[in-house]
N, C-alpha and C. Protein backbone atom coordinates (compact mmCIF):
# COMPACT_ATOMS: atom_id res chain seq x y z
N UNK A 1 123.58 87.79 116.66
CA UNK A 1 124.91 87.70 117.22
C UNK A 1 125.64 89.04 117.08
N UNK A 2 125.09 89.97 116.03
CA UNK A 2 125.83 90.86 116.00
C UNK A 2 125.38 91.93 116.55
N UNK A 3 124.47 92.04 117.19
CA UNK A 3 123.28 93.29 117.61
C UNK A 3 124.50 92.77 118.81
N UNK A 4 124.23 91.55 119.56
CA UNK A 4 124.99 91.47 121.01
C UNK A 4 126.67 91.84 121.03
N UNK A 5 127.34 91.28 120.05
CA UNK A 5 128.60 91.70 120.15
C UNK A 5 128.55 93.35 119.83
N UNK A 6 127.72 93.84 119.11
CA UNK A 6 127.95 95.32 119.46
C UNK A 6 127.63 95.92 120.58
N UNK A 7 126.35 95.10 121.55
CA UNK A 7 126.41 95.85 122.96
C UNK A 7 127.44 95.43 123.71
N UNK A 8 127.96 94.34 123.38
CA UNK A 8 129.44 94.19 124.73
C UNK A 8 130.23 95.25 124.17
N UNK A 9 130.70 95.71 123.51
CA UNK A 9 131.78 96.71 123.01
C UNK A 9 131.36 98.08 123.32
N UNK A 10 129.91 98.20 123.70
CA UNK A 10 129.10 99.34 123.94
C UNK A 10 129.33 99.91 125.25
N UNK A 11 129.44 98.00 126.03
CA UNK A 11 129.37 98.25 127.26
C UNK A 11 130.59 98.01 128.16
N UNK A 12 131.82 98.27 127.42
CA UNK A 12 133.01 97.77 127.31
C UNK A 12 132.71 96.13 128.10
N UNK A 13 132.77 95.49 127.71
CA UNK A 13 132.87 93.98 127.40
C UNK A 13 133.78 93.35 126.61
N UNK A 14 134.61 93.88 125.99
CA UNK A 14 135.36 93.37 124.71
C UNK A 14 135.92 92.44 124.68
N UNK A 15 136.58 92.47 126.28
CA UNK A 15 137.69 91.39 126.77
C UNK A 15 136.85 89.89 126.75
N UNK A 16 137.19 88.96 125.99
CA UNK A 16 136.22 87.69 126.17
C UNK A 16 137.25 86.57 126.83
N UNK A 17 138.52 87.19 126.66
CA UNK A 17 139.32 86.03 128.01
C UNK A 17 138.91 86.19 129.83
N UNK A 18 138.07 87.21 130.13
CA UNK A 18 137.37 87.45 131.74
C UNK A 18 136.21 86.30 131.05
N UNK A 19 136.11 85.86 132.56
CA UNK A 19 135.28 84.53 132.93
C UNK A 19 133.55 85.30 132.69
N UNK A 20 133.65 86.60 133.22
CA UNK A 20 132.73 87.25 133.53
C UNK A 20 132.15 88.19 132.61
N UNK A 21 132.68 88.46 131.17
CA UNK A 21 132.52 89.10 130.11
C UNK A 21 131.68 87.99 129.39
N UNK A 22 132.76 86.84 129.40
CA UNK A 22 131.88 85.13 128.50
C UNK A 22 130.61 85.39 129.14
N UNK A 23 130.52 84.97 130.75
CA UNK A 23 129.16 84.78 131.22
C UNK A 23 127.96 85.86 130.78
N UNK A 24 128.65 87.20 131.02
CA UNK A 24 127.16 88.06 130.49
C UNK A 24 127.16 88.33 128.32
N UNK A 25 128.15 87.74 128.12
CA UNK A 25 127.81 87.68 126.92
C UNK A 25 126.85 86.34 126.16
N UNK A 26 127.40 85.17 126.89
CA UNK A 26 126.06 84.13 126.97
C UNK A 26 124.96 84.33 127.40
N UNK A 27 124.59 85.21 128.28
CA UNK A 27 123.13 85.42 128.57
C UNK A 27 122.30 86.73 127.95
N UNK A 28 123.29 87.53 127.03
CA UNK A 28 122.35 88.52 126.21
C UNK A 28 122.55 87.71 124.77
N UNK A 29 123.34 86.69 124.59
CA UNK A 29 122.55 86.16 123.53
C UNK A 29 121.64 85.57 123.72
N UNK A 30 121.51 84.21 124.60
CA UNK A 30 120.23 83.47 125.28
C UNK A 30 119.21 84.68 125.33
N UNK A 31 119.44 85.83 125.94
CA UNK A 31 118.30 86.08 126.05
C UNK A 31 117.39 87.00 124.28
N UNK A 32 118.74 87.31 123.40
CA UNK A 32 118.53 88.01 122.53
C UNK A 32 117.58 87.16 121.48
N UNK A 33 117.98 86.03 121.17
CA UNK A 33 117.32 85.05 120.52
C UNK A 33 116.16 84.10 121.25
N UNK A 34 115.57 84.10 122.86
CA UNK A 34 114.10 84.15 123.21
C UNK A 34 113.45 85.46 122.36
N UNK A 35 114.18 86.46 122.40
CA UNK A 35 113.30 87.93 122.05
C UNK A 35 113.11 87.53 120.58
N UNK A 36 113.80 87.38 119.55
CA UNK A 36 113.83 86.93 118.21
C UNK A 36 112.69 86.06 118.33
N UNK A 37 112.82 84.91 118.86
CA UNK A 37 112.33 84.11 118.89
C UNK A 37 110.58 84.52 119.01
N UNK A 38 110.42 85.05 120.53
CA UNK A 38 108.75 85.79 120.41
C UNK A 38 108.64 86.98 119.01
N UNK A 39 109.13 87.55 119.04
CA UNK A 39 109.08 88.30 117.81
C UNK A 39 108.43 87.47 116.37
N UNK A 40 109.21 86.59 116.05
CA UNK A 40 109.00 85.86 114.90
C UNK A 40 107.58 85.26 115.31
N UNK A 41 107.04 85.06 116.23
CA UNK A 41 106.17 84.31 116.53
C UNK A 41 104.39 85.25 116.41
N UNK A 42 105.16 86.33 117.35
CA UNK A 42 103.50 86.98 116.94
C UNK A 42 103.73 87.78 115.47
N UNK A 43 105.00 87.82 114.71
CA UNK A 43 104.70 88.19 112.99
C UNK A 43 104.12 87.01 112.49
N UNK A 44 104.29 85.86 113.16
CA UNK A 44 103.63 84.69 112.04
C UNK A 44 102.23 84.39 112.68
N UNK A 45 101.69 85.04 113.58
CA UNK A 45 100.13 85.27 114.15
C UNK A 45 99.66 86.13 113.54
N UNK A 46 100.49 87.33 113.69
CA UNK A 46 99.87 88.20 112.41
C UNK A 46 99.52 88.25 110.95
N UNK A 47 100.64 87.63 110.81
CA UNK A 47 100.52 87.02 109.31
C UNK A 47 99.80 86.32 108.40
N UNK A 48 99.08 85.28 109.84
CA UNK A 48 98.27 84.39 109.56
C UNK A 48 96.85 84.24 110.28
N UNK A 49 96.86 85.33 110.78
CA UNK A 49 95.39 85.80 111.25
C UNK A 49 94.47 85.67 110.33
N UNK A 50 94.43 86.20 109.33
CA UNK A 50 93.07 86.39 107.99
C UNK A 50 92.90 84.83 107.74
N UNK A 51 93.54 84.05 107.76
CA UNK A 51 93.75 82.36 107.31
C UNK A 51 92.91 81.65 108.53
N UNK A 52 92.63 82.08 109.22
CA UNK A 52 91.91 81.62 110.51
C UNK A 52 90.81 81.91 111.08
N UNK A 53 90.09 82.47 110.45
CA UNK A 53 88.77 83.60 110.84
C UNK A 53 88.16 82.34 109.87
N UNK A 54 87.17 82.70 110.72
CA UNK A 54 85.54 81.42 110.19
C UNK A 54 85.44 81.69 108.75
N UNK A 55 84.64 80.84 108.03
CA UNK A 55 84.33 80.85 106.66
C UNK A 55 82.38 81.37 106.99
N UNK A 56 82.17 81.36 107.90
CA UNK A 56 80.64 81.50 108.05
C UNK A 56 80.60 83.16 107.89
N UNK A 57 81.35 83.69 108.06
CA UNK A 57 81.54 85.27 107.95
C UNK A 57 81.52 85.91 106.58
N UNK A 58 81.94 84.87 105.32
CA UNK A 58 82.32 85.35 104.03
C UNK A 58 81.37 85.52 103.07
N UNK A 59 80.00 85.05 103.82
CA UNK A 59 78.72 84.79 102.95
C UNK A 59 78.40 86.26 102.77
N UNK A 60 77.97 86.70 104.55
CA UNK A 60 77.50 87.75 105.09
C UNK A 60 78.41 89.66 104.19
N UNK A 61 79.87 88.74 104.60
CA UNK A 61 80.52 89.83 104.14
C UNK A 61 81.22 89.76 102.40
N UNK A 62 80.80 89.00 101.91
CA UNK A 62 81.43 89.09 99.93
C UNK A 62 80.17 90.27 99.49
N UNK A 63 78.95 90.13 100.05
CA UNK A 63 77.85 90.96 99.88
C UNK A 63 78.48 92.34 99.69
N UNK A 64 79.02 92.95 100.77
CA UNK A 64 79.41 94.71 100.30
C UNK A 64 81.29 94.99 99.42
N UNK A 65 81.32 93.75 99.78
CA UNK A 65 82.54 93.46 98.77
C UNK A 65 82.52 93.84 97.49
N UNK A 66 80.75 92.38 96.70
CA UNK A 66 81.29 92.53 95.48
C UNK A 66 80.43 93.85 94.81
N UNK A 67 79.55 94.35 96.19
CA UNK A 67 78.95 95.79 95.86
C UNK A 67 80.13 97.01 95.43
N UNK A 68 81.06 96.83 96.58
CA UNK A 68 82.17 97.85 96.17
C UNK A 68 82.75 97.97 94.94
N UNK A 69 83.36 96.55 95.14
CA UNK A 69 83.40 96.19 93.98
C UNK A 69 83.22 96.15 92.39
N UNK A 70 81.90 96.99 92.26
CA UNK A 70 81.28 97.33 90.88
C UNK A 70 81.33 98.96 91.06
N UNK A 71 81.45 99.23 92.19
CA UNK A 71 81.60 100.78 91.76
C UNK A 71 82.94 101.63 91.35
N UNK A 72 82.30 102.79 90.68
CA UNK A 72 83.62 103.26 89.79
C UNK A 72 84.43 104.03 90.72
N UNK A 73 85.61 104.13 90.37
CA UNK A 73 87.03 104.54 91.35
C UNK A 73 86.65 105.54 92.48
N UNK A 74 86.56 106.09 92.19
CA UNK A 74 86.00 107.45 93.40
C UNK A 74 84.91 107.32 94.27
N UNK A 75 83.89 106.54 93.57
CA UNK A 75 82.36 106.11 94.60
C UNK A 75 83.33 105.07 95.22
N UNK A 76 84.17 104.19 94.81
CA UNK A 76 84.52 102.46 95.63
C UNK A 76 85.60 103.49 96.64
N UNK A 77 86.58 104.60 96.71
CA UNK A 77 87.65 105.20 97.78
C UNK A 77 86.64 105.32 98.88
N UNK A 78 85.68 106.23 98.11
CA UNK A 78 84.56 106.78 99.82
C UNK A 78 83.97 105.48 100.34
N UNK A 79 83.63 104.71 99.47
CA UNK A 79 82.65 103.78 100.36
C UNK A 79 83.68 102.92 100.78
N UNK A 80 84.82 102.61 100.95
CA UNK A 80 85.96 101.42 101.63
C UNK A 80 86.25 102.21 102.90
N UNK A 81 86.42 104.05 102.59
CA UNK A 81 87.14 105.01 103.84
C UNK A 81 85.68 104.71 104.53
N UNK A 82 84.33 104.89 104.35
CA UNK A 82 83.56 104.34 105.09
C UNK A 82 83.27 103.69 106.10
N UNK A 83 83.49 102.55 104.70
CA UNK A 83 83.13 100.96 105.80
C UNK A 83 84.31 100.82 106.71
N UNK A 84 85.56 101.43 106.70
CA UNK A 84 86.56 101.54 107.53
C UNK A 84 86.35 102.23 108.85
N UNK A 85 85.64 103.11 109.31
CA UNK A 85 85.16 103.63 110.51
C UNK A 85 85.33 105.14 110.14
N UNK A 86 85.58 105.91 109.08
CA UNK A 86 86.30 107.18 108.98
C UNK A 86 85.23 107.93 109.39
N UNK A 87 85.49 108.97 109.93
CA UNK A 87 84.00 110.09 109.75
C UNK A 87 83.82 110.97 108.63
N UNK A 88 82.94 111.72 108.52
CA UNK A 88 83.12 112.78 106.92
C UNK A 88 83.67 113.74 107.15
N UNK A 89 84.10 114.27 107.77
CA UNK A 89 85.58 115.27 108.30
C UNK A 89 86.60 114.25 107.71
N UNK A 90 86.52 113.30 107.81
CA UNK A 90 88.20 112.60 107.77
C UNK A 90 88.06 112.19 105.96
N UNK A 91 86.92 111.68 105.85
CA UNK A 91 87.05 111.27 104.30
C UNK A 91 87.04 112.34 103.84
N UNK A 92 86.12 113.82 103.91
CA UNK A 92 86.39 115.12 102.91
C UNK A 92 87.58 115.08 102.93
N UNK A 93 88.64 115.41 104.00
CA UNK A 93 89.87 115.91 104.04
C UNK A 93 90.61 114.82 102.74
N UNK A 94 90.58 113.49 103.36
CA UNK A 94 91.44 112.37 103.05
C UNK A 94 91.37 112.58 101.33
N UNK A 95 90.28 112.55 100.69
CA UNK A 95 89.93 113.31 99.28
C UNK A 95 89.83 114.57 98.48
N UNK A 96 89.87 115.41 99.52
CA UNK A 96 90.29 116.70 99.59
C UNK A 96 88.76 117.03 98.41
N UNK A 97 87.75 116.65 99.09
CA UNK A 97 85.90 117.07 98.65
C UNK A 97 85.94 118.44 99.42
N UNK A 98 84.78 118.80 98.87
CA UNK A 98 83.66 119.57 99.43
C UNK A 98 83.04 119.14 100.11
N UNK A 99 82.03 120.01 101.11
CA UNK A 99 80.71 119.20 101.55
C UNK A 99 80.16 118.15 100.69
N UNK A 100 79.75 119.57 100.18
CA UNK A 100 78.70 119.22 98.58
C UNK A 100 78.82 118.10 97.77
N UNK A 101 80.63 117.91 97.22
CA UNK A 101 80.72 117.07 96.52
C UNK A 101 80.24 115.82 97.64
N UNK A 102 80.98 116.10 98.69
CA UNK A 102 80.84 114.30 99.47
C UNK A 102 79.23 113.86 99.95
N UNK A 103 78.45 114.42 100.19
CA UNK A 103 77.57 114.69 100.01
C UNK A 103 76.71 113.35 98.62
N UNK A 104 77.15 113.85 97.66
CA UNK A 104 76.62 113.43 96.08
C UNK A 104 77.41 112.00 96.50
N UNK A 105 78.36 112.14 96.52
CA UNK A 105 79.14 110.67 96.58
C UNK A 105 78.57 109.93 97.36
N UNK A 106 77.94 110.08 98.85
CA UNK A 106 77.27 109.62 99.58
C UNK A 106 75.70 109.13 98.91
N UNK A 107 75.09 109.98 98.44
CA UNK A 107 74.02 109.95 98.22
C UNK A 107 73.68 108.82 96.68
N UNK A 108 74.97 108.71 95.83
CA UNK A 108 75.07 107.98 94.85
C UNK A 108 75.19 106.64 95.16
N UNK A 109 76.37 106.46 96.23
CA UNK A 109 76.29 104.91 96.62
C UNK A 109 75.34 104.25 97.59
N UNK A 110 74.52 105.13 97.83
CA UNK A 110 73.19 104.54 98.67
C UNK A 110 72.45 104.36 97.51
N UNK A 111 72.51 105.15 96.46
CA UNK A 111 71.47 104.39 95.88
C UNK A 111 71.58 103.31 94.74
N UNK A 112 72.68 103.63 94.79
CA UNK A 112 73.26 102.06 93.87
C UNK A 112 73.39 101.21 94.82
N UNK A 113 73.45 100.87 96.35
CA UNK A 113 73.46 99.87 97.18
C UNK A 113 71.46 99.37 96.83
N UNK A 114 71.25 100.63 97.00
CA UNK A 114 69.12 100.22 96.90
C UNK A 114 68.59 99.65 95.52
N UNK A 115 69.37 100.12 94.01
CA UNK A 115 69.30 99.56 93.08
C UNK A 115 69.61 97.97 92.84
N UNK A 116 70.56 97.42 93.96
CA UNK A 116 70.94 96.02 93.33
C UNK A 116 70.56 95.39 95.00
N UNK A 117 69.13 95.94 95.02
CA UNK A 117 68.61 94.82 96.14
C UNK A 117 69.08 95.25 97.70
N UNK A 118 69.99 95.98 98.13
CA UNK A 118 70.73 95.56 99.38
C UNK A 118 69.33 96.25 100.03
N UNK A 119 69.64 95.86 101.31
CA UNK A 119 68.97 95.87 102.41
C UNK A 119 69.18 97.12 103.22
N UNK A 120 69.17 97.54 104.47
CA UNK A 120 69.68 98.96 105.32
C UNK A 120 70.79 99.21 105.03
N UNK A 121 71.27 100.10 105.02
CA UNK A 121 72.76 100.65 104.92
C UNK A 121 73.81 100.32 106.29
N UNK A 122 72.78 100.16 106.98
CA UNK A 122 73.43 100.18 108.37
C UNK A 122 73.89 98.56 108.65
N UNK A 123 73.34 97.64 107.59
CA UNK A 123 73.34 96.31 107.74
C UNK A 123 74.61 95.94 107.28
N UNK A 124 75.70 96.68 106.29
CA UNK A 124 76.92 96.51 105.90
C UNK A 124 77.83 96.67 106.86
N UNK A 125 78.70 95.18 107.19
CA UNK A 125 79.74 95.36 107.75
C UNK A 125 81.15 95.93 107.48
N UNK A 126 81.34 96.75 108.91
CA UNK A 126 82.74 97.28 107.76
C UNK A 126 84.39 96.76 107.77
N UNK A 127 84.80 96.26 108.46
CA UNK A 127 85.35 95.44 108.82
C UNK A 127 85.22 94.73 109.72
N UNK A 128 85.38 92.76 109.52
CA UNK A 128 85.19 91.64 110.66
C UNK A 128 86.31 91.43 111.27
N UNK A 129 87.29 92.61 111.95
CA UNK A 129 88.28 91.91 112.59
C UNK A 129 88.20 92.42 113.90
N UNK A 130 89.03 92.37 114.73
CA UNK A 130 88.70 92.16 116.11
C UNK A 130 88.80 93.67 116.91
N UNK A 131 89.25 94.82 116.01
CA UNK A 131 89.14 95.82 116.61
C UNK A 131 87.94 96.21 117.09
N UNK A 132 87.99 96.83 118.02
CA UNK A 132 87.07 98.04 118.63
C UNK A 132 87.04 99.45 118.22
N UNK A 133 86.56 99.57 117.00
CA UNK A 133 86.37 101.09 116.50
C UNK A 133 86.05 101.92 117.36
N UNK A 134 84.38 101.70 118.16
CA UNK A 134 84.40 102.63 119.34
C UNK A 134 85.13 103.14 120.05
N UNK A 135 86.36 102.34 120.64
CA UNK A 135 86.77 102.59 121.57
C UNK A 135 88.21 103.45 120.99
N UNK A 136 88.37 102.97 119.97
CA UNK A 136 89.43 103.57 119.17
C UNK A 136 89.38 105.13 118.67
N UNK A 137 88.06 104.92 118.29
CA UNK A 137 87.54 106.51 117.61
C UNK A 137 87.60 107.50 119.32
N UNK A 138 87.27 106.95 120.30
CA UNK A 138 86.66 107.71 121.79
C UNK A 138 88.37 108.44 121.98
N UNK A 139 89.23 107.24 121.81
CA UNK A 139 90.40 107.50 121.74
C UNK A 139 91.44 108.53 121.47
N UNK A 140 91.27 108.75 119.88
CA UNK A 140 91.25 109.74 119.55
C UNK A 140 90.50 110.92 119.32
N UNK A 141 89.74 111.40 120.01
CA UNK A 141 89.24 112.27 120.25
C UNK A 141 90.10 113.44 120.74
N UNK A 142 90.54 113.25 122.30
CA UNK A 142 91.38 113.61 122.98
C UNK A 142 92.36 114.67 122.39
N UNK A 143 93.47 113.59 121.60
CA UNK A 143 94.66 114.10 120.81
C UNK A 143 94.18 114.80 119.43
N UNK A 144 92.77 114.60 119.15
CA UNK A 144 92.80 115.05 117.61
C UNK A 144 92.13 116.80 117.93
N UNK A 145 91.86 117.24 119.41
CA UNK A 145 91.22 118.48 119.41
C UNK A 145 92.70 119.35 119.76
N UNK A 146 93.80 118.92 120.30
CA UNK A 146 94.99 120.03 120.14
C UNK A 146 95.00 121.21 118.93
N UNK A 147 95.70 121.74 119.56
CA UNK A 147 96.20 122.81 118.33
C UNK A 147 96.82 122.39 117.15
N UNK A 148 96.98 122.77 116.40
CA UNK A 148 97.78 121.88 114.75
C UNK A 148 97.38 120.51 114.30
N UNK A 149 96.19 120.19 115.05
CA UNK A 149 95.91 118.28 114.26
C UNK A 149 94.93 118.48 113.49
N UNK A 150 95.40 117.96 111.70
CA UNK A 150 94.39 118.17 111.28
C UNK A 150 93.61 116.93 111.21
N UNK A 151 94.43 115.58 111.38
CA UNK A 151 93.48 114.59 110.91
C UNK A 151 93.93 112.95 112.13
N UNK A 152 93.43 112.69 112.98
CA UNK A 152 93.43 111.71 113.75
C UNK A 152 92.86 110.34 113.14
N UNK A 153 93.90 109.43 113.16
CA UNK A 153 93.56 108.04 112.96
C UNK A 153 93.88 107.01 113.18
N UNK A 154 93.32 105.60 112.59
CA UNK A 154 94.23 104.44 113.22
C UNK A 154 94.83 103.43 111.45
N UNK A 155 96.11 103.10 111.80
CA UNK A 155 96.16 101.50 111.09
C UNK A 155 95.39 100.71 111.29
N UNK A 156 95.10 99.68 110.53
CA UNK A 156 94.54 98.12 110.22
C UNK A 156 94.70 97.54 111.80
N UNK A 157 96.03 97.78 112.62
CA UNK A 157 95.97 97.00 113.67
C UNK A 157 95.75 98.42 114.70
N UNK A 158 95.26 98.88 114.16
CA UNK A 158 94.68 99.81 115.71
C UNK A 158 95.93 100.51 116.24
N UNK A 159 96.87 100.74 115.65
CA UNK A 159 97.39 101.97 116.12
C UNK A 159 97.32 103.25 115.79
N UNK A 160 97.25 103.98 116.81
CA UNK A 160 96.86 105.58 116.73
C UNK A 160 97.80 106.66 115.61
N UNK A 161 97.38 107.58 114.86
CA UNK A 161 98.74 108.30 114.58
C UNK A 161 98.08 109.48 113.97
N UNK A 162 98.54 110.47 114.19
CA UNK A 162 98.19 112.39 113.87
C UNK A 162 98.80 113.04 113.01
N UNK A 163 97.97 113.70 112.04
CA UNK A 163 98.88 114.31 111.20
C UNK A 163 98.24 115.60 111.79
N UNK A 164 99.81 116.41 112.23
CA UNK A 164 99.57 118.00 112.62
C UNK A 164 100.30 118.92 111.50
N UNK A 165 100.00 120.11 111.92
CA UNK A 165 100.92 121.15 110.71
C UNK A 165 100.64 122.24 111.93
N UNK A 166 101.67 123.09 112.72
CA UNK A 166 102.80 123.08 112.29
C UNK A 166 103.83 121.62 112.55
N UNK A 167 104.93 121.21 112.53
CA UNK A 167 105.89 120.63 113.47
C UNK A 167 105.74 120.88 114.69
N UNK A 168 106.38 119.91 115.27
CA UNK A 168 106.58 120.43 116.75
C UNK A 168 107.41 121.14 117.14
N UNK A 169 108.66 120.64 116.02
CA UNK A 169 110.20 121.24 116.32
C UNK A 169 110.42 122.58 115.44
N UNK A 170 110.91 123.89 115.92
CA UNK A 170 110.62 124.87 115.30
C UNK A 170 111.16 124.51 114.15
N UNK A 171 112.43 124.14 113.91
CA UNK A 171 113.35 124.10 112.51
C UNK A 171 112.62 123.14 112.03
N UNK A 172 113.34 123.04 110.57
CA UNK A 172 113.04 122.04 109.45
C UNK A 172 114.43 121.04 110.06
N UNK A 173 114.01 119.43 109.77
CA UNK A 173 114.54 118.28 109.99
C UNK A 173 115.45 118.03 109.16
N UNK A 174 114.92 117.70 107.95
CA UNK A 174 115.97 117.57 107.14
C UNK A 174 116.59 118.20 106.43
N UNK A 175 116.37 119.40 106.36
CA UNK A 175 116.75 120.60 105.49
C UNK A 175 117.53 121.66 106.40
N UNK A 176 118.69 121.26 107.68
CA UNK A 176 118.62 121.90 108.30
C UNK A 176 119.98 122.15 107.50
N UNK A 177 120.77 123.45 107.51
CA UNK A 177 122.13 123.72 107.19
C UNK A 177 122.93 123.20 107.65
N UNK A 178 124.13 122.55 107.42
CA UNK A 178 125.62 122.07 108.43
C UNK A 178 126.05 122.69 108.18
N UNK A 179 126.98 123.54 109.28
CA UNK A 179 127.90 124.53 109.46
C UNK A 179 129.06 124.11 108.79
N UNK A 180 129.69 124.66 108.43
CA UNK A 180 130.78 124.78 107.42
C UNK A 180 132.07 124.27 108.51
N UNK A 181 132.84 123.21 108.62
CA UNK A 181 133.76 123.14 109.49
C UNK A 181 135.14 123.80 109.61
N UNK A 182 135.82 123.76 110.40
CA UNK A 182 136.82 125.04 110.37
C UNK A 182 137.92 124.50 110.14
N UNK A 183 138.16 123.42 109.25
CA UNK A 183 139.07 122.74 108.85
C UNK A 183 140.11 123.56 107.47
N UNK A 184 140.98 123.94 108.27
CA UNK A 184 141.61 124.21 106.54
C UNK A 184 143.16 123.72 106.50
C-alpha cells in the first residue's frame, strides 16, 4: 500500500477526491498485490524445491557426499569448487594455488576417492539440480575473454556474474569527495 501511495504522489495523483485518481489508484494496487502475490509464490517454489526432488537420487548421490565429507578442509573446498562445474583457472584463482599446489590437491583426492573403494572419477555427480552447466559455462565464455575479467561465473540458480579489475567507472564509488557547499 505504501510502494502505491508513493507512486500516486510520484505521479501527481494526490488528489483522491477526482473520481479518476480513486480509479487508477485501485488498479495499481489490484495490480501491485497480483505482483506480490506471484512473487511470494515462485520464493515458496524456490524454497521448496530441494523438498521435492526424488529420494531415488540420494543413494547415488550421499556416496561423494560422505566422501567429501571425510576430507580435511582444503582437499573438501577443491573437491565441492569441483563437483560444482568450476574449471582449474577458476578454483586456482578462487584459492589463490599454484599450478603445482592444485595439482597435489587434485592428485590427493583421487586417491583417497580410489582408497575407499569409489569407482571412476567421472562417475561422481556434481550437482542433481536442474541446471545446465554446459550451456552455462558456453555462456560465459563470451563475457569472461573481455579486457579486465578475471573470473566468470554462476550462482546456485544459474545466474551469470564477473569479477573485473579495473572498474568500469573511472572514479572510485564510494570514496568519491563532496564538494564543500557554499553555504555560509
Amino acid at each position: 500500500m505504501q510502494a502505491v501511495l508513493l507512486s500516486a504522489i510520484e505521479a501527481g495523483r494526490s488528489d483522491l477526491s477526482c473520481p479518476d485518481n480513486r480509479r487508477w489508484l485501485q488498479g495499481a494496487i489490484r495490480k501491485r498485490a497480483a505482483f506480490e502475490a506471484r512473487s511470494a509464490i515462485r520464493r515458496r517454489q524456490r524454497e521448496t524445491r530441494w523438498q521435492t526432488e526424488p529420494e531415488a537420487s540420494a543413494t547415488r548421490g550421499d556416496m561423494p557426499n560422505t566422501f567429501v565429507a571425510t576430507l580435511p578442509a582444503a582437499l573438501r573446498t577443491t573437491a565441492l569448487l569441483a563437483l560444482t562445474g568450476h574449471t582449474r583457472r577458476e578454483i586456482a584463482w578462487l584459492l589463490r594455488l599454484s599450478d603445482p599446489a592444485l595439482r597435489q590437491r587434485i592428485a590427493e583426492i583421487r586417491r583417497r576417492w580410489r582408497d575407499i573403494g569409489g569407482d571412476r572419477l567421472e562417475e561422481i555427480p556434481g550437482l542433481d539440480g536442474l541446471l545446465h552447466f554446459g550451456s552455462i559455462r558456453r555462456a560465459l565464455l563470451g563475457p569472461s575473454r573481455r579486457d579486465g575479467v578475471l573470473l566468470a561465473s554462476h550462482d546456485p540458480d544459474g545466474h551469470l556474474f564477473l569479477v573485473s579489475i579495473p572498474s568500469q567507472i573511472g572514479m572510485a564509488r564510494q570514496q568519491s569527495q563532496r564538494k564543500p557547499s557554499n553555504q555560509e
